[in-house]
N, C-alpha and C. Protein backbone atom coordinates (compact mmCIF):
# COMPACT_ATOMS: atom_id res chain seq x y z
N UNK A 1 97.22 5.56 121.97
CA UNK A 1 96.25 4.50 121.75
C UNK A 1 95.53 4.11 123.03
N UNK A 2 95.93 3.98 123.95
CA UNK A 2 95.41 4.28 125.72
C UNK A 2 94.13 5.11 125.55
N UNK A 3 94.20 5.98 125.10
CA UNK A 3 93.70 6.74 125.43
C UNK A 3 92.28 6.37 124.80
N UNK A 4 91.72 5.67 123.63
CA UNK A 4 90.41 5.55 123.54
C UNK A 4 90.19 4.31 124.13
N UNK A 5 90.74 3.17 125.17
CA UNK A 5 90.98 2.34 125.65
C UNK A 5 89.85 2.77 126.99
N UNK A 6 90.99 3.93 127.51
CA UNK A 6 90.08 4.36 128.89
C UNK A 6 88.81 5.60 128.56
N UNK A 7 88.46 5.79 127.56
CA UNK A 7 87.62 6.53 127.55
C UNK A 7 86.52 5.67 127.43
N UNK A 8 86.70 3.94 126.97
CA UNK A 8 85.57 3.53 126.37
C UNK A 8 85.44 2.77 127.54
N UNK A 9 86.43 2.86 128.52
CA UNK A 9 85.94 1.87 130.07
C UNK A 9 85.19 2.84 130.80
N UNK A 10 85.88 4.83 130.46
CA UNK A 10 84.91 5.25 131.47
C UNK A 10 83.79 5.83 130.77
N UNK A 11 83.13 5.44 129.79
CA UNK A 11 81.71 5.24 129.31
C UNK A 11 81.36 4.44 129.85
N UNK A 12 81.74 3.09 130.28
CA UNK A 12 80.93 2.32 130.52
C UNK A 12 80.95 1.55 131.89
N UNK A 13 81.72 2.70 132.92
CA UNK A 13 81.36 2.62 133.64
C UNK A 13 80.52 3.74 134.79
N UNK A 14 80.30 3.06 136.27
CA UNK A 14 78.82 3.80 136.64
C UNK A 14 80.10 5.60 137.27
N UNK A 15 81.20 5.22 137.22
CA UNK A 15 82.41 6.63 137.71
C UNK A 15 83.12 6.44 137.00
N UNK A 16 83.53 8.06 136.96
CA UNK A 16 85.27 7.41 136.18
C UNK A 16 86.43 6.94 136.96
N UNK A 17 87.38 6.56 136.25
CA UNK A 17 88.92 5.50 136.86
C UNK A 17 89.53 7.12 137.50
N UNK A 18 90.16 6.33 138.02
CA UNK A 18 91.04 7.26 139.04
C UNK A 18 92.47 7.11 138.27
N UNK A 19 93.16 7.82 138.68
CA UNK A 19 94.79 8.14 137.83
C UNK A 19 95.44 6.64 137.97
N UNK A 20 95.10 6.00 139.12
CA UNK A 20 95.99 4.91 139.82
C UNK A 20 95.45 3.43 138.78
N UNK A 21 94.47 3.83 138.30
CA UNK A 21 93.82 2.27 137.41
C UNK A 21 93.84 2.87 136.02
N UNK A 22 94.01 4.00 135.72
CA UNK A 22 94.50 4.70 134.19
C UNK A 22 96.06 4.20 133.92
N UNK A 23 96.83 4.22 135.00
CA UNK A 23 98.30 3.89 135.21
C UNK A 23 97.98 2.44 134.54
N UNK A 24 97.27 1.43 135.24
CA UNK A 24 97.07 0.13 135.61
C UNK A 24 96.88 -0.44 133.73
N UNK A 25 95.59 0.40 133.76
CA UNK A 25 95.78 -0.31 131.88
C UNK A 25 96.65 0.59 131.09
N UNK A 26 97.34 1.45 131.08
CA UNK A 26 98.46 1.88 130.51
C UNK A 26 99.35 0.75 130.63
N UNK A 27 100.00 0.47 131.52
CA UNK A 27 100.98 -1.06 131.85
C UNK A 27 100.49 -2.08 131.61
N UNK A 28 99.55 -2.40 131.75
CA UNK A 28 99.01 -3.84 131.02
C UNK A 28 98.88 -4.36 129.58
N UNK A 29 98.44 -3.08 128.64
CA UNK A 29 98.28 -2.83 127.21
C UNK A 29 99.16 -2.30 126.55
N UNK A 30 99.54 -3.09 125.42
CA UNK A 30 100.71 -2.64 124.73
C UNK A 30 100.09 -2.46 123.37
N UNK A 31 100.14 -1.44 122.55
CA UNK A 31 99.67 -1.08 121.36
C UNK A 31 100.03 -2.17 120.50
N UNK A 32 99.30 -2.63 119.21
CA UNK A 32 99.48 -3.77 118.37
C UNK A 32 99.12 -3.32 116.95
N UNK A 33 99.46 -3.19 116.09
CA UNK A 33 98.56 -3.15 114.69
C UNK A 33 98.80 -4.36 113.87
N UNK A 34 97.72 -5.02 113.65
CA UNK A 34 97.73 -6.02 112.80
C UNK A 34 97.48 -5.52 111.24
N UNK A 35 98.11 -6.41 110.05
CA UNK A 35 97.37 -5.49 108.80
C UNK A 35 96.99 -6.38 108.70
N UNK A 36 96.25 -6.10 107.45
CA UNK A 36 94.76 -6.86 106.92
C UNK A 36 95.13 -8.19 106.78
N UNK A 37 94.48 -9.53 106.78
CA UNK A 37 94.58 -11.03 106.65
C UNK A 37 95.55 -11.30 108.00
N UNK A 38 96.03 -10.51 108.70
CA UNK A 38 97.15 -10.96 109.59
C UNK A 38 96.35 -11.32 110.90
N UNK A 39 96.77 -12.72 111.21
CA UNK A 39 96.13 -13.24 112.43
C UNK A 39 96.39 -12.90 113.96
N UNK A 40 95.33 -12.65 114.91
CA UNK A 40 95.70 -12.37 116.16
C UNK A 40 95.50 -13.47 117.17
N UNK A 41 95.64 -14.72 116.03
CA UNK A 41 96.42 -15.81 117.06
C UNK A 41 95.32 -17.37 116.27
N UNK A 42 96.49 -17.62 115.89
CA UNK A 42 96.51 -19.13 115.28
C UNK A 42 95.90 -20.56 115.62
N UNK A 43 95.42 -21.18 114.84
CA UNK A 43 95.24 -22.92 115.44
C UNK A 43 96.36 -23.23 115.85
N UNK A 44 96.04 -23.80 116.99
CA UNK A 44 97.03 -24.70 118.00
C UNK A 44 97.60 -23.63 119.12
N UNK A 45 97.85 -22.19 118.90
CA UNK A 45 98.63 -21.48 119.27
C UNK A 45 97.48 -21.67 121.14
N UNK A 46 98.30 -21.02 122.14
CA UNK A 46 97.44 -20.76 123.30
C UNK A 46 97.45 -19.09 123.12
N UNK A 47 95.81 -18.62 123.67
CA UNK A 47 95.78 -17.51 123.80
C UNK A 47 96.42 -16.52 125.02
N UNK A 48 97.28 -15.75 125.16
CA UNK A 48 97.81 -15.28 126.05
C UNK A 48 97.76 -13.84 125.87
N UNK A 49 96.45 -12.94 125.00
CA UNK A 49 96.54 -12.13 125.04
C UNK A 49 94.99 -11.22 124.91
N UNK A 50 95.03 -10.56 125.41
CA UNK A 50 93.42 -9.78 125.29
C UNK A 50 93.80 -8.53 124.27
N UNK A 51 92.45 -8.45 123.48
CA UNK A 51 92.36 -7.33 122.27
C UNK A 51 91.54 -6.28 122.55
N UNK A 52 92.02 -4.99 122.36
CA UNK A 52 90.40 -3.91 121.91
C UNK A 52 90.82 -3.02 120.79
N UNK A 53 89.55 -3.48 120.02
CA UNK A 53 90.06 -2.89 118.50
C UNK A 53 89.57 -1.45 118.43
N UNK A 54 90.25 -0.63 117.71
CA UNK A 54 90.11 0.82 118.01
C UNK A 54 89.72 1.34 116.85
N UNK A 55 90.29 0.74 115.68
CA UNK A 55 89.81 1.19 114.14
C UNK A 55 89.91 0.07 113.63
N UNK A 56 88.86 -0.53 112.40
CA UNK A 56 88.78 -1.54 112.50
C UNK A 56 87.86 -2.56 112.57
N UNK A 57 87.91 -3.90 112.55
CA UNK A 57 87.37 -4.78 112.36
C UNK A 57 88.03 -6.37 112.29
N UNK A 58 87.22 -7.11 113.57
CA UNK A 58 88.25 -8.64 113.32
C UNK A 58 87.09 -9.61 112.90
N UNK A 59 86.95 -10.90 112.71
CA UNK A 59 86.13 -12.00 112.67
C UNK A 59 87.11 -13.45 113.13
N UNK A 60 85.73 -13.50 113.63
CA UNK A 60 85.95 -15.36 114.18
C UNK A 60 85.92 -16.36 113.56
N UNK A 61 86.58 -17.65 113.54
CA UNK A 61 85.85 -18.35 112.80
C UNK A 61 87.07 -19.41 113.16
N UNK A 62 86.17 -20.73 112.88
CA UNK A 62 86.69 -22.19 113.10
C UNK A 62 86.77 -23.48 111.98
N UNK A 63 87.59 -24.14 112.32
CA UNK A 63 87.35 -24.75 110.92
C UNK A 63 86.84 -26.86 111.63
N UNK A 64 86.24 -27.27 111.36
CA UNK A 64 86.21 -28.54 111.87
C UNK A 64 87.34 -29.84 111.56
N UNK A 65 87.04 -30.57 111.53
CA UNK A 65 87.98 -31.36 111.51
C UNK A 65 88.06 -32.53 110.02
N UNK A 66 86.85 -31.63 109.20
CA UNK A 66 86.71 -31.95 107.75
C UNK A 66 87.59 -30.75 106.99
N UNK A 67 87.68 -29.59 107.47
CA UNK A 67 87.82 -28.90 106.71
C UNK A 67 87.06 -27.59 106.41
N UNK A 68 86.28 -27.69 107.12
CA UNK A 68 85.19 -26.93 106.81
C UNK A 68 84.83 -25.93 107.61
């Protein structure tokens, strides 16, 4: 799963990563699969985690304090 991780950093960047920062987000990123309706992080919860979706699809969304 790494692996379309760093292909889509070295698209977009102006060189590619060197072995030593391929290492770097290998260790930082830990594979996740959420299934469908399952949340990647709750009201109230603190965020302590960064996402890149690989297959797939997420949405945002907030609710006010009516409900709505």
């Amino acid at each position: 799963m790494h692996k379309k991780l760093i292909e889509y950093v070295n698209n977009h960047t102006a060189s590619p990563i060197t072995n030593e920062e391929e290492a770097m987000i290998v260790a930082a990123f830990q594979p996740k699969k959420l299934r469908k309706k399952q949340y990647f992080l709750q009201e109230g919860e603190v965020c302590k985690n960064t996402g890149f979706i690989i297959k797939g699809a997420m949405r945002q969304y907030s609710v006010d304090a009516k409900g709505v």
